[in-house]
N, C-alpha and C. Protein backbone atom coordinates (compact mmCIF):
# COMPACT_ATOMS: atom_id res chain seq x y z
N UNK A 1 0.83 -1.17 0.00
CA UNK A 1 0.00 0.00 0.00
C UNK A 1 0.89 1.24 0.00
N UNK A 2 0.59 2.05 -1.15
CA UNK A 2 1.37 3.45 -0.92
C UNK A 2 0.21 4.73 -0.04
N UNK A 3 0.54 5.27 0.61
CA UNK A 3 0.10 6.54 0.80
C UNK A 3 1.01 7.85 0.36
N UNK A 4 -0.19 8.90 -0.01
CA UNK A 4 0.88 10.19 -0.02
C UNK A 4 1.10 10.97 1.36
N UNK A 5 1.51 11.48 1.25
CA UNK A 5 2.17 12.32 2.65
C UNK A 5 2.24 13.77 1.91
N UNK A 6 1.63 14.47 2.91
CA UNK A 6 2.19 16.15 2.95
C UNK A 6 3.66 16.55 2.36
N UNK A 7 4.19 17.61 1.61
CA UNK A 7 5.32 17.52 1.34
C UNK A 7 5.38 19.34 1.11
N UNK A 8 6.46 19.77 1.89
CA UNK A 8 6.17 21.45 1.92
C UNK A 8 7.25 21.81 0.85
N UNK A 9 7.31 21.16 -0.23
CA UNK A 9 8.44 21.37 -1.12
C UNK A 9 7.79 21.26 -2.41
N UNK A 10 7.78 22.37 -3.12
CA UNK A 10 6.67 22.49 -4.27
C UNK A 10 7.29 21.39 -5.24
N UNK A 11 8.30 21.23 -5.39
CA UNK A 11 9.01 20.33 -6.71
C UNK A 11 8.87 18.92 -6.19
N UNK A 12 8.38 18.35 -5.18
CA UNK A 12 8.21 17.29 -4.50
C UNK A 12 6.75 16.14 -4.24
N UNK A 13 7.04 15.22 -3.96
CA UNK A 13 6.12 14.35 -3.86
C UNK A 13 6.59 13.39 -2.66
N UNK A 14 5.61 13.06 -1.96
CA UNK A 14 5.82 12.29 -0.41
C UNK A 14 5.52 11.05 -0.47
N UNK A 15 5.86 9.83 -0.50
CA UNK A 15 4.69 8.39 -0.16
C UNK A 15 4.95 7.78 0.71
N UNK A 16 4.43 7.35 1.32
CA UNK A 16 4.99 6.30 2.80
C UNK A 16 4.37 4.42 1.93
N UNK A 17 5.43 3.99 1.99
CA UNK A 17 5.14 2.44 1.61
C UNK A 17 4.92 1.29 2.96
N UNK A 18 3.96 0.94 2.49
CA UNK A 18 3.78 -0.67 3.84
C UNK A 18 2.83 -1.26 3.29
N UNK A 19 3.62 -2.63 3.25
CA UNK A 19 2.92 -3.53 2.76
C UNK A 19 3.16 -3.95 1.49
N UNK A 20 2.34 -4.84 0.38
CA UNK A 20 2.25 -5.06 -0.98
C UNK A 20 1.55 -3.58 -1.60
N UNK A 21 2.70 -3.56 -2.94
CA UNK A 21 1.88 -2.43 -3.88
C UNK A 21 1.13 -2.87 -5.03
N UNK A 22 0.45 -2.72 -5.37
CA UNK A 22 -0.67 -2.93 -6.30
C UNK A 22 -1.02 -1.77 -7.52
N UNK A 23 -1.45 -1.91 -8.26
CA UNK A 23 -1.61 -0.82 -10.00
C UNK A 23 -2.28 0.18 -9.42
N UNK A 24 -3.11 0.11 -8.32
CA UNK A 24 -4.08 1.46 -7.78
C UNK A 24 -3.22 2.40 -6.91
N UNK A 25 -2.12 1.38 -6.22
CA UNK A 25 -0.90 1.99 -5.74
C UNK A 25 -0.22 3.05 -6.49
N UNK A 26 0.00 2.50 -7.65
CA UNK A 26 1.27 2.92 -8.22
C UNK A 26 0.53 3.90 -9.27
N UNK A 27 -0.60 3.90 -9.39
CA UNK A 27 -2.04 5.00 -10.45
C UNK A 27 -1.88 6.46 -9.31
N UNK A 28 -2.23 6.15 -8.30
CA UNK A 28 -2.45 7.48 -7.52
C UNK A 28 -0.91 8.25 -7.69
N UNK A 29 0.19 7.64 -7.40
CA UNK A 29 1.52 8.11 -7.48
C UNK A 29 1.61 8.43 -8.34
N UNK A 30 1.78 8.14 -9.91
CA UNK A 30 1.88 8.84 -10.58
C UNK A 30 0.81 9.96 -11.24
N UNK A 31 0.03 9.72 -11.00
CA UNK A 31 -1.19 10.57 -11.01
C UNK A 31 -0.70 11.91 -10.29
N UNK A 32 -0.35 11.92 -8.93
CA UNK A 32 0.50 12.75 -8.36
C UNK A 32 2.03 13.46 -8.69
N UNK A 33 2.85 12.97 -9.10
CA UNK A 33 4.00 13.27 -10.00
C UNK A 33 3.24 13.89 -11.53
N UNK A 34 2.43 13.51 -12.24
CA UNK A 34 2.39 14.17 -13.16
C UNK A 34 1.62 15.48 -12.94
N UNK A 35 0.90 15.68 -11.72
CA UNK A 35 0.18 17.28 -11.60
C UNK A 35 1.87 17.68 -11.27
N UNK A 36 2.62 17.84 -10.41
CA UNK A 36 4.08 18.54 -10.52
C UNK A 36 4.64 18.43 -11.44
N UNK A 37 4.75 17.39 -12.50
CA UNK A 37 5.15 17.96 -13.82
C UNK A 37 4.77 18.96 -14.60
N UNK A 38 3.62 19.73 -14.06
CA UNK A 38 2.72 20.90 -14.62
C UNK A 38 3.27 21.87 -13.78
N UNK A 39 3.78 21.86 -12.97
CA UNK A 39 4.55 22.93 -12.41
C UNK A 39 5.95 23.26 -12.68
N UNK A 40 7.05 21.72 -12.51
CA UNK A 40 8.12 21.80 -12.63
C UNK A 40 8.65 20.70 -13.57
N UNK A 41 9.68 20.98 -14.37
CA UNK A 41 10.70 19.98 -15.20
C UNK A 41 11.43 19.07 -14.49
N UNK A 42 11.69 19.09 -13.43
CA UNK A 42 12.29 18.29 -12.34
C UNK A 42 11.47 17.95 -11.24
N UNK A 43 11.46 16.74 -10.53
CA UNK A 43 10.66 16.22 -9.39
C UNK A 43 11.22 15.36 -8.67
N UNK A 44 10.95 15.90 -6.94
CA UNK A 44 12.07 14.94 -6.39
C UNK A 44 11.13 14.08 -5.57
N UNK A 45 11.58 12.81 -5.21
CA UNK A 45 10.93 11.77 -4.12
C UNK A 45 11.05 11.37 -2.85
N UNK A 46 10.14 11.87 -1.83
CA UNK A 46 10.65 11.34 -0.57
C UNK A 46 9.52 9.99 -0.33
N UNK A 47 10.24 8.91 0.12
CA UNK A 47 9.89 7.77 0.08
C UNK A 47 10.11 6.99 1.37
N UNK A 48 9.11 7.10 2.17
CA UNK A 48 9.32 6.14 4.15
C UNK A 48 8.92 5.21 3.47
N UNK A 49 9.54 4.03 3.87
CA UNK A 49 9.39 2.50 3.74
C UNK A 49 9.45 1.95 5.23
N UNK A 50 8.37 1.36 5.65
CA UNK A 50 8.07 0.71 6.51
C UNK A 50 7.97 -0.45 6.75
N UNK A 51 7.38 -0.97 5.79
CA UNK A 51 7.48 -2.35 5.17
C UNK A 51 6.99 -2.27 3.87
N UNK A 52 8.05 -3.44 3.32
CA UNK A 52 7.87 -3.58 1.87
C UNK A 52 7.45 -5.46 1.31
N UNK A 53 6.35 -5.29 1.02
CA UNK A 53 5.95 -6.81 0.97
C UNK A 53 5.96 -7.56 -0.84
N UNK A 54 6.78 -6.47 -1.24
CA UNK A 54 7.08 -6.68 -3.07
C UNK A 54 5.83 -6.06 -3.40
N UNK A 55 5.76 -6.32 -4.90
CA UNK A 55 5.40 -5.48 -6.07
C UNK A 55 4.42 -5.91 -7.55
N UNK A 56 2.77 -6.17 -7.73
CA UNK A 56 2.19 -6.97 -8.48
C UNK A 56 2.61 -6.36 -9.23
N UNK A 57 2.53 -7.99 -10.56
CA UNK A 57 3.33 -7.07 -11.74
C UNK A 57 2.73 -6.68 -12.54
N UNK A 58 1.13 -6.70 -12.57
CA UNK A 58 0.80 -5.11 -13.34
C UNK A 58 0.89 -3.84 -12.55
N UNK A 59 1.16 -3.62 -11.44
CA UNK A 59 1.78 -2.62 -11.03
C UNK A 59 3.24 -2.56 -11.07
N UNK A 60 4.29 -2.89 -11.52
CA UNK A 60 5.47 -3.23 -11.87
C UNK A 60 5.41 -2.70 -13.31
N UNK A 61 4.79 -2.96 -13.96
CA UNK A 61 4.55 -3.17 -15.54
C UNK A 61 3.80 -0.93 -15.83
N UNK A 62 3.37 -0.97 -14.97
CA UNK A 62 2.29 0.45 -14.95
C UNK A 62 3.66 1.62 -14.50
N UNK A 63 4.50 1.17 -13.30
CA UNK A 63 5.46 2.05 -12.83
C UNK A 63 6.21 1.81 -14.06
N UNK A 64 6.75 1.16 -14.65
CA UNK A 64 8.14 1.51 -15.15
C UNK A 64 7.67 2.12 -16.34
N UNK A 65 6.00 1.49 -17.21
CA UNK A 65 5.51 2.37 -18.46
C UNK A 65 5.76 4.13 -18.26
N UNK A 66 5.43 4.23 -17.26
CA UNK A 66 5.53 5.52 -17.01
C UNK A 66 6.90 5.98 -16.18
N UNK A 67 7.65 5.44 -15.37
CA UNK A 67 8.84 5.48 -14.94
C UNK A 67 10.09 5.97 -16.43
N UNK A 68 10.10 4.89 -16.98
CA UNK A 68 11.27 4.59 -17.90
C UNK A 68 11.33 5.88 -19.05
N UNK A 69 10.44 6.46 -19.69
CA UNK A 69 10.10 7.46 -20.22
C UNK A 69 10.52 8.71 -19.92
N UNK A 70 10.29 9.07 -18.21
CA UNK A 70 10.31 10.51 -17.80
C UNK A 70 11.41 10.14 -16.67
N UNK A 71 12.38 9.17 -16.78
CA UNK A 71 12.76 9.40 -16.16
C UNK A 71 14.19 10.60 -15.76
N UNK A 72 14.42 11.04 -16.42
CA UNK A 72 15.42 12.06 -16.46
C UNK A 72 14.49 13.55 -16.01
N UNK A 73 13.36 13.11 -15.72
CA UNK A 73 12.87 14.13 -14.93
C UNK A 73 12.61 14.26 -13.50
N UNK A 74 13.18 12.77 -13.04
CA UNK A 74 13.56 12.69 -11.78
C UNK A 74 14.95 13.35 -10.97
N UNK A 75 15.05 14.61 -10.10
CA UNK A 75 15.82 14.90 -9.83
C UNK A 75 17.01 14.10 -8.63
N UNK A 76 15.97 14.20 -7.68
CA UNK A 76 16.66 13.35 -6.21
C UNK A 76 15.02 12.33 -6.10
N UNK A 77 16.05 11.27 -4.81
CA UNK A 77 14.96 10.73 -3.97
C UNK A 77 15.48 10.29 -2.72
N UNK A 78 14.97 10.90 -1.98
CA UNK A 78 15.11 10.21 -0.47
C UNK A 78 14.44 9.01 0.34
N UNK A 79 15.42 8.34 -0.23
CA UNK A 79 14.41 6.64 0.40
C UNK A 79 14.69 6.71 2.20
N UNK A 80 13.56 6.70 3.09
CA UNK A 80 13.81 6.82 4.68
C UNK A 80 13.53 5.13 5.15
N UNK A 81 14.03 4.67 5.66
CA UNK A 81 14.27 2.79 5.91
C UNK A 81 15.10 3.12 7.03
N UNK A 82 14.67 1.98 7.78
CA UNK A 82 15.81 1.33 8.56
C UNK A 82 15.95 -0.21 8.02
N UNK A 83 15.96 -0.79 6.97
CA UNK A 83 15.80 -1.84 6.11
C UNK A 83 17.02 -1.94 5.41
N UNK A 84 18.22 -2.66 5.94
CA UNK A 84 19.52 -2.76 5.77
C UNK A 84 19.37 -3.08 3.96
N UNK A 85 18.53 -4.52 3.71
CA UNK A 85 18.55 -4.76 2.28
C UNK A 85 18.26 -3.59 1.39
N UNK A 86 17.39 -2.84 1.53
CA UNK A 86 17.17 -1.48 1.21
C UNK A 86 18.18 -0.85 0.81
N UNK A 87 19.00 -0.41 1.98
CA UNK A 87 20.21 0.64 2.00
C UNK A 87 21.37 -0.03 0.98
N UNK A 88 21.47 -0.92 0.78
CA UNK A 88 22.02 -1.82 0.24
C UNK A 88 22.16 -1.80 -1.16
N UNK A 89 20.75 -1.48 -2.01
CA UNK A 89 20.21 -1.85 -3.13
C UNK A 89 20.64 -0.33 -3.68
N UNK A 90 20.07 0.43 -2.59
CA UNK A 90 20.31 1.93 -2.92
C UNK A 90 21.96 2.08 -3.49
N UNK A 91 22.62 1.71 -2.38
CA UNK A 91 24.17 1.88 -3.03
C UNK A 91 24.78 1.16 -4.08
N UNK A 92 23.79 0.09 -4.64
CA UNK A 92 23.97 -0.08 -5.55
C UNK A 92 23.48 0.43 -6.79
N UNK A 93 22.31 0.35 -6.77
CA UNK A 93 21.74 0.84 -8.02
C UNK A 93 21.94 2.32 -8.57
N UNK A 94 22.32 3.56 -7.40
CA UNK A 94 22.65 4.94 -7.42
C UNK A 94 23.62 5.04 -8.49
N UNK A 95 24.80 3.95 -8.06
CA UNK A 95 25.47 4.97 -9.58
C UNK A 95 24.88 4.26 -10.92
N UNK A 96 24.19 3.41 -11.29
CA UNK A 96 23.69 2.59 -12.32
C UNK A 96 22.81 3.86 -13.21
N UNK A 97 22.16 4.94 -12.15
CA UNK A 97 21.31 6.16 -12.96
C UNK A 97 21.44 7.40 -12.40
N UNK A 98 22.66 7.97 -13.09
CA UNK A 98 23.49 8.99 -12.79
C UNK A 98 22.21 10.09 -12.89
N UNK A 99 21.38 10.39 -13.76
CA UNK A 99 20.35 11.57 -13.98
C UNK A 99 19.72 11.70 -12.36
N UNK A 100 19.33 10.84 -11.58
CA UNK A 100 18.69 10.79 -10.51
C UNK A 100 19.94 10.64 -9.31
N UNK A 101 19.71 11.65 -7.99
CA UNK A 101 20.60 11.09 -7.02
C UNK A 101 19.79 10.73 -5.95
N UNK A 102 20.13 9.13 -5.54
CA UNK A 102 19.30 8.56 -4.50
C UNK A 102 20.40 8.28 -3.25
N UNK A 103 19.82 9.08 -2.47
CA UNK A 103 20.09 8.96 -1.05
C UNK A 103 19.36 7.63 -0.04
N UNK A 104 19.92 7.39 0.86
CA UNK A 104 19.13 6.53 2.58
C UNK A 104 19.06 7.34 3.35
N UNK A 105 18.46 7.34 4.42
CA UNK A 105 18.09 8.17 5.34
C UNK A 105 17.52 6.97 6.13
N UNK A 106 17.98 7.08 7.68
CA UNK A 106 16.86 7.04 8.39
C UNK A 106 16.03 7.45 9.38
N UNK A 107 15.47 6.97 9.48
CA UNK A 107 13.43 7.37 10.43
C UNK A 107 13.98 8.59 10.91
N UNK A 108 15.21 8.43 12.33
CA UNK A 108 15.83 9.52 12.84
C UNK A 108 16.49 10.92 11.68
N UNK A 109 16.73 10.59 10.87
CA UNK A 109 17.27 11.33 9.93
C UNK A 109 16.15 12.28 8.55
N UNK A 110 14.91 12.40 9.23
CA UNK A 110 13.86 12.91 8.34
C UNK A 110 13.97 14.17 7.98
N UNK A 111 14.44 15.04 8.96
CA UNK A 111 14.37 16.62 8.69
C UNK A 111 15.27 16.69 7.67
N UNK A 112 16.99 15.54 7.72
CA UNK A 112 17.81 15.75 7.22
C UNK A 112 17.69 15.48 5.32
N UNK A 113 16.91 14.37 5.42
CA UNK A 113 16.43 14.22 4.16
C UNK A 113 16.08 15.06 3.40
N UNK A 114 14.39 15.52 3.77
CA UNK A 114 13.61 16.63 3.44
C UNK A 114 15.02 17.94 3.04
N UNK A 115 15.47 18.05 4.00
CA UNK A 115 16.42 19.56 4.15
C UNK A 115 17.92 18.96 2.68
N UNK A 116 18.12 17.86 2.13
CA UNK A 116 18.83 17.71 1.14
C UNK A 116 17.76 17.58 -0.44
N UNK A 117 16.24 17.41 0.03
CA UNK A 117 16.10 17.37 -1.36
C UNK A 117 15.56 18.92 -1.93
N UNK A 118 15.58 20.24 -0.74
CA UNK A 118 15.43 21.54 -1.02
C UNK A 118 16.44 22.12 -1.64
N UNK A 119 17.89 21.35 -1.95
CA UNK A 119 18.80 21.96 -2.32
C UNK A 119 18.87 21.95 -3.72
C-alpha cells in the first residue's frame, strides 16, 4: 500500500510504503507526480518504507511504463528505511542512474532528508 504524505516542497512528492503495492498503488503516485510535472521539469521523491511486501506485476509493468520514459525528470529521492537490504540496493543501483541522485536516510534522519532534497 502506498500513501501520499504532505510535502512542503513544491518540486516534491511524499509516499509512505507498507505492505504489498498494487496498480491502484502505483495509479495514484503517478497521477500525483504528473500534476508537478505541470509545475516543474524536475521532481524529487521522498519515500518512508516501513514495510515492503514486493510489487504486483501489473503494477510493476504500470510504474516503469511511465517510470522509464520521464525518467530524467527525476531529480533526487530520499528513500527513509531502517531496512539494511534497502540501504544496500540503494548503493547499488545509485550509480547505475546517474540523472537521478538517490540517497538513505533514516526514520531519525527525516528533517535531514527533506532539508537535502530543497537543495
Amino acid at each position: 500500500m502506498l500513501k501520499l504524505l504532505p510535502m512542503d516542497i513544491e518540486k516534491a512528492i511524499a509516499i509512505k510504503v507498507s505492505g504489498k503495492l498494487n496498480k491502484s498503488d502505483i495509479n495514484e503516485v503517478i497521477k500525483a507526480v504528473e500534476e508537478k510535472f505541470l509545475q516543474s521539469e524536475q521532481v524529487s521523491i521522498y519515500v518512508e518504507v516501513d514495510t515492503f511486501g514486493g510489487i504486483t506485476l501489473d503494477a510493476l509493468i504500470a510504474d516503469l511504463k511511465f517510470a522509464l520514459p520521464n525518467f530524467k525528470r527525476f531529480s533526487k529521492k530520499a528513500v527513509i528505511t531502517e531496512k539494511k537490504w534497502i540501504e544496500r540496493w540503494i548503493e547499488i543501483a545509485d550509480p547505475l542512474f546517474p540523472s537521478i541522485q538517490v540517497r538513505h536516510f533514516t526514520h531519525e534522519q527525516k528533517a535531514e532528508a527533506i532539508a537535502w532534497l530543497k537543495t
